[in-house]
N, C-alpha and C. Protein backbone atom coordinates (compact mmCIF):
# COMPACT_ATOMS: atom_id res chain seq x y z
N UNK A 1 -8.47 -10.13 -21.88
CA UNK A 1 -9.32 -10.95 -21.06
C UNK A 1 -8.70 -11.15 -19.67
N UNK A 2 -7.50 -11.52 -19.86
CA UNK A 2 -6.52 -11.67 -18.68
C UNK A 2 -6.97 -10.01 -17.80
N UNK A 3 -6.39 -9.25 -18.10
CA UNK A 3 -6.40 -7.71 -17.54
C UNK A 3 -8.21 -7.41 -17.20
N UNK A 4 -9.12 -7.78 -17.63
CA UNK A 4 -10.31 -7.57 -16.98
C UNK A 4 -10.49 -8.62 -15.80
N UNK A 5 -10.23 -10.13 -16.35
CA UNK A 5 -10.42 -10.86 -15.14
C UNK A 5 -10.22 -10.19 -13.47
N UNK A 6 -9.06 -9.46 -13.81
CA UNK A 6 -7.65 -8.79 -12.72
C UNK A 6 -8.57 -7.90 -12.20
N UNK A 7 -9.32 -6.71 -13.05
CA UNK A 7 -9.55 -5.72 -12.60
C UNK A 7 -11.19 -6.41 -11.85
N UNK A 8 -11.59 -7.57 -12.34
CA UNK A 8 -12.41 -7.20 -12.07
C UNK A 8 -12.64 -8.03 -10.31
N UNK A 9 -11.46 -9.32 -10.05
CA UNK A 9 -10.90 -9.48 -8.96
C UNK A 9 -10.74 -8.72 -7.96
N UNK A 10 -9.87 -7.45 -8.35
CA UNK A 10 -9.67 -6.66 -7.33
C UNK A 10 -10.75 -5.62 -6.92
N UNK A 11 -11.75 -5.44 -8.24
CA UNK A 11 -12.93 -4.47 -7.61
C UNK A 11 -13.68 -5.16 -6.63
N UNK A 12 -13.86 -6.65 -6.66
CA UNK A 12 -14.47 -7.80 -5.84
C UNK A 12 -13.82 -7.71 -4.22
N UNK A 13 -13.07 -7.47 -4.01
CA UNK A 13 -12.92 -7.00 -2.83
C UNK A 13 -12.24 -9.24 -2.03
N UNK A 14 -12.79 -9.71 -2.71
CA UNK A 14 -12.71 -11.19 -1.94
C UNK A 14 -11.75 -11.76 -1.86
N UNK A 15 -10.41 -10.95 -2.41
CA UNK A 15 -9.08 -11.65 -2.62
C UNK A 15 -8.09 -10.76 -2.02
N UNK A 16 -7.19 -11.09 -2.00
CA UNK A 16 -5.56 -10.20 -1.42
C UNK A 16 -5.10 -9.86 -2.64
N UNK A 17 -5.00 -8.48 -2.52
CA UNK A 17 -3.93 -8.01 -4.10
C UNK A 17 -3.24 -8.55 -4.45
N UNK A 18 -1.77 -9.23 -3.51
CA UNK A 18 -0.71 -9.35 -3.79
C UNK A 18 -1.39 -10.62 -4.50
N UNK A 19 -2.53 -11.83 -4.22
CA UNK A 19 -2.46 -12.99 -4.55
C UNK A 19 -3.01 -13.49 -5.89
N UNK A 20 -3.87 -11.65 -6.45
CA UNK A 20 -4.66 -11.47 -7.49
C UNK A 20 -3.23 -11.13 -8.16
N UNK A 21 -2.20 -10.38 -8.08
CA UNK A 21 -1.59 -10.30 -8.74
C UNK A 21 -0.36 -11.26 -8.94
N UNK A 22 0.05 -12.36 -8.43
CA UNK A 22 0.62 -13.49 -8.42
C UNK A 22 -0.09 -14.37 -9.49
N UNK A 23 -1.16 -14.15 -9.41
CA UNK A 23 -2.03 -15.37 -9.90
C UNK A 23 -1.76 -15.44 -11.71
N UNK A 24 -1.75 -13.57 -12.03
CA UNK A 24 -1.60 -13.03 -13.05
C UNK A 24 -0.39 -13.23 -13.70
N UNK A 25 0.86 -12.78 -12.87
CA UNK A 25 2.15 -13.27 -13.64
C UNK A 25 2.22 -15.02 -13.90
N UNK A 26 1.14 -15.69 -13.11
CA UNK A 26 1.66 -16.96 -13.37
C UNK A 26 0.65 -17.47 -14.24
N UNK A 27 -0.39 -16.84 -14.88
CA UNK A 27 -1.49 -16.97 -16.31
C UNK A 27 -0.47 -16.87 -17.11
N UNK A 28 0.22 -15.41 -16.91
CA UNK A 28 0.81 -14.77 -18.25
C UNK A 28 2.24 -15.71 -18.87
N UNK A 29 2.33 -16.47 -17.14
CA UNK A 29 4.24 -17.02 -17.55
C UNK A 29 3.47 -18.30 -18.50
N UNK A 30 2.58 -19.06 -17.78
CA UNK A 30 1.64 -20.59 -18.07
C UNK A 30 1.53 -20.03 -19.70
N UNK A 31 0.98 -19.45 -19.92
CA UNK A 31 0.25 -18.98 -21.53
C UNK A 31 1.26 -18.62 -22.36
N UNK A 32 2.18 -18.02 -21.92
CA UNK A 32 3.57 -17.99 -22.97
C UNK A 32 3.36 -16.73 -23.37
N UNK A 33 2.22 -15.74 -23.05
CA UNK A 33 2.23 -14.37 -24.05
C UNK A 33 2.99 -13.36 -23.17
N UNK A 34 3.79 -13.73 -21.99
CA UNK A 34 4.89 -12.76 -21.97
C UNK A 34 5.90 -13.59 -21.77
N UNK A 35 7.29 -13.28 -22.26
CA UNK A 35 8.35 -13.79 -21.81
C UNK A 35 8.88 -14.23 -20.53
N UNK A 36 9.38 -15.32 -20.18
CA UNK A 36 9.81 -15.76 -18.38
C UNK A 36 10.63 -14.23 -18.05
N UNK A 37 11.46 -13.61 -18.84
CA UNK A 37 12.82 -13.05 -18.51
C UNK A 37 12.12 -11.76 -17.94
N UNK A 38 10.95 -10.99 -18.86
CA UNK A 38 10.22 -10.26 -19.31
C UNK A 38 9.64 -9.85 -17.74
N UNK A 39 8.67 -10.96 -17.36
CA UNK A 39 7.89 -11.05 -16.21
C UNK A 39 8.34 -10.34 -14.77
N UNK A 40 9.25 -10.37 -15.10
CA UNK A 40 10.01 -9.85 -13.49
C UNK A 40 10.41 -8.80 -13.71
N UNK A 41 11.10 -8.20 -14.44
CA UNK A 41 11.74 -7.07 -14.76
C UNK A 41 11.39 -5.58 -14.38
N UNK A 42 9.89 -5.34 -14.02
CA UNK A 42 9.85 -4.47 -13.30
C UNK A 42 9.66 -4.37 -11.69
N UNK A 43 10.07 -5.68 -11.14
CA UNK A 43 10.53 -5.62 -9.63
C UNK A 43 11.63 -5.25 -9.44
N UNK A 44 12.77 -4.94 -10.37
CA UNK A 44 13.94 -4.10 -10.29
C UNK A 44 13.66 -2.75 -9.99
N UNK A 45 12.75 -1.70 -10.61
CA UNK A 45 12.32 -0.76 -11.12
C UNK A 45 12.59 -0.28 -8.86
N UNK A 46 13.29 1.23 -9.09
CA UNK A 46 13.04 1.87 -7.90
C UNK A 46 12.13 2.13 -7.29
N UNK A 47 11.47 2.79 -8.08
CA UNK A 47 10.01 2.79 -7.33
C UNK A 47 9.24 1.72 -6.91
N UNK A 48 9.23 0.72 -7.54
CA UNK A 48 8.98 -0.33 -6.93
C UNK A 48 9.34 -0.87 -5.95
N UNK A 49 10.35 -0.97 -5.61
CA UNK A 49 11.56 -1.45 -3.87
C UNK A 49 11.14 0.11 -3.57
N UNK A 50 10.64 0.89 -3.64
CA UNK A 50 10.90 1.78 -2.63
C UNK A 50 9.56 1.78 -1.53
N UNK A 51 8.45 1.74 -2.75
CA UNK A 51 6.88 0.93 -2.34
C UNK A 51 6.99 -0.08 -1.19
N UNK A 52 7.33 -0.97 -1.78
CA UNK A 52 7.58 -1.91 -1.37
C UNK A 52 8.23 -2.24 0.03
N UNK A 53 9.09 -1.38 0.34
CA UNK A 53 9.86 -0.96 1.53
C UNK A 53 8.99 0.24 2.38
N UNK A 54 8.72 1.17 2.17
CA UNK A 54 7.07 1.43 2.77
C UNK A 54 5.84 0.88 3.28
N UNK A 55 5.82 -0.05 2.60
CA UNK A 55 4.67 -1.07 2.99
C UNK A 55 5.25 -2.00 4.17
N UNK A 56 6.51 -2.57 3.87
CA UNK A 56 7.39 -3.16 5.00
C UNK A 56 7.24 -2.25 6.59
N UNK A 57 7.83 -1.11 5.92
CA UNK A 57 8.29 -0.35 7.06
C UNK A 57 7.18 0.22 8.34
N UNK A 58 6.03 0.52 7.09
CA UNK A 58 4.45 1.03 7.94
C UNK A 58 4.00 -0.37 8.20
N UNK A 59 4.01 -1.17 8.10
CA UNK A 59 3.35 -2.95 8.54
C UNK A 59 3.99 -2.64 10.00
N UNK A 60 5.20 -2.78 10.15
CA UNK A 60 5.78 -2.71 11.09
C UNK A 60 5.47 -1.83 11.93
N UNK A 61 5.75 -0.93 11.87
CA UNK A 61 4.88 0.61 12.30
C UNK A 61 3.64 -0.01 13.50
N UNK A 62 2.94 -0.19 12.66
CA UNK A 62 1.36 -0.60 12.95
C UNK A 62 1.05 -1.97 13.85
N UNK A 63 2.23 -2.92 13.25
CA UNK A 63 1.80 -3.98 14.55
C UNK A 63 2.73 -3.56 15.55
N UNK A 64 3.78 -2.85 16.16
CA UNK A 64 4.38 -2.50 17.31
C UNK A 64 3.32 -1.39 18.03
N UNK A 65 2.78 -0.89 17.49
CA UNK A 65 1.81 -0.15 17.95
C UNK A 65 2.31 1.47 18.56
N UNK A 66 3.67 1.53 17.51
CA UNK A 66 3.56 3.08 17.52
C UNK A 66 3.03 3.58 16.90
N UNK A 67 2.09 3.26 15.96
CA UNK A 67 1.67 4.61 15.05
C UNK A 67 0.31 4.75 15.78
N UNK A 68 0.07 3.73 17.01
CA UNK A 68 -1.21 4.21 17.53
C UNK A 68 -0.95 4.86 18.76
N UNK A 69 0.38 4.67 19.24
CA UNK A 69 0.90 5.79 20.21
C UNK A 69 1.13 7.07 19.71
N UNK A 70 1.48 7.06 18.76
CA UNK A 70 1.38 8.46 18.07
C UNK A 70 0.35 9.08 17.58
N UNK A 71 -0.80 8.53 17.27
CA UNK A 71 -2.15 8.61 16.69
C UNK A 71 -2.54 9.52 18.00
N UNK A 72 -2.76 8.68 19.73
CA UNK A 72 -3.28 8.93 21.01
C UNK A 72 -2.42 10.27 20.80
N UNK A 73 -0.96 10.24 21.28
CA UNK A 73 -0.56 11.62 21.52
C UNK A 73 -0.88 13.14 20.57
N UNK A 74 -1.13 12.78 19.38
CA UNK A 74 -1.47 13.73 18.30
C UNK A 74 -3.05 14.06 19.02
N UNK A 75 -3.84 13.32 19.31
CA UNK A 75 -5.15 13.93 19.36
C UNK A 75 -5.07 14.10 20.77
N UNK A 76 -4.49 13.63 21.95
CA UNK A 76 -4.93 14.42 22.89
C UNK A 76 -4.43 16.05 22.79
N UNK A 77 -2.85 15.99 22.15
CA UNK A 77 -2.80 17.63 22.04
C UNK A 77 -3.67 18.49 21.01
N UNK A 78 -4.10 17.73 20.27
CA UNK A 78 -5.45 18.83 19.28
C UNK A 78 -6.55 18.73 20.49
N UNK A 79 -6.40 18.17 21.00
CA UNK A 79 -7.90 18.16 22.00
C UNK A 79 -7.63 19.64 23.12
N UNK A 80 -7.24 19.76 23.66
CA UNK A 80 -6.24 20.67 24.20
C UNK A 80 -6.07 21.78 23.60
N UNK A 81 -5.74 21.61 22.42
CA UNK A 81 -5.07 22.96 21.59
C UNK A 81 -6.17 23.53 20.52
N UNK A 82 -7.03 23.87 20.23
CA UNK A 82 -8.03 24.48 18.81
C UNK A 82 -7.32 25.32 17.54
N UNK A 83 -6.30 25.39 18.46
CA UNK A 83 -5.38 25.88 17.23
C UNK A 83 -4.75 25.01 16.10
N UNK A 84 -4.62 23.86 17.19
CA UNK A 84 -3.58 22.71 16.54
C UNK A 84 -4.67 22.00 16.06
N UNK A 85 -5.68 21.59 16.40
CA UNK A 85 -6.85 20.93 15.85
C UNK A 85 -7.07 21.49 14.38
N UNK A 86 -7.36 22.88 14.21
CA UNK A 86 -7.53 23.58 12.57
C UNK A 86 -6.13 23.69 12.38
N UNK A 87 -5.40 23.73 13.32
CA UNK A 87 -4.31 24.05 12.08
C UNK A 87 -3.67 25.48 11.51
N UNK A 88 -4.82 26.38 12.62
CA UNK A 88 -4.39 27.83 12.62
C UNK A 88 -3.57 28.48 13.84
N UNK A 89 -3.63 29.44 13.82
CA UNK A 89 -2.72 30.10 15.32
C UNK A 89 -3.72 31.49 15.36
N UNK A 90 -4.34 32.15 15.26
CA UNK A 90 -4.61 33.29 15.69
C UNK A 90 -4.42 34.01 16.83
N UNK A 91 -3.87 35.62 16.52
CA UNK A 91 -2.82 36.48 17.57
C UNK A 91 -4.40 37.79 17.75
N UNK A 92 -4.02 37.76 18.79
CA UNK A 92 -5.37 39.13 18.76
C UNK A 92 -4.15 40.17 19.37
């Protein structure tokens, strides 16, 4: 019941992931059907900090506003280039 509520939250579009999924570890800690110790244990997990540090790193990215300086410079040279636009080179 818990796990549909979730899914069906996040298909709803009206909430923040992170807050749909907060909401969840703290049903599951409140209700007792997972362990306190239990609950956290895969925020250790690498892949997880590595996510996690991606999301950090591109946030950042995006409000300094290089990735839209880089966005501008990428398309004015495809604009320019038809090669670089497809992605081919053709030699006659």
């Amino acid at each position: 019941m818990i796990l549909a509520a979730a899914v069906a939250l996040f298909a709803s579009g009206k909430f923040e992931f992170d807050h749909i999924a907060l909401a969840v570890l703290a049903v599951l800690s409140f209700s007792e059907l997972v362990p306190v110790e239990e609950l956290f244990q895969g925020f250790s997990n690498k892949a997880v900090i590595t996510i996690a540090s991606v999301y950090v790193i591109s946030g950042g990215i995006a409000r300094t506003g290089v990735a839209y300086f880089v966005g501008q410079r990428i398309g004015r040279f495809a604009r320019r280039n038809e090669a670089a636009r497809t992605g081919k080179r053709v030699r006659l």
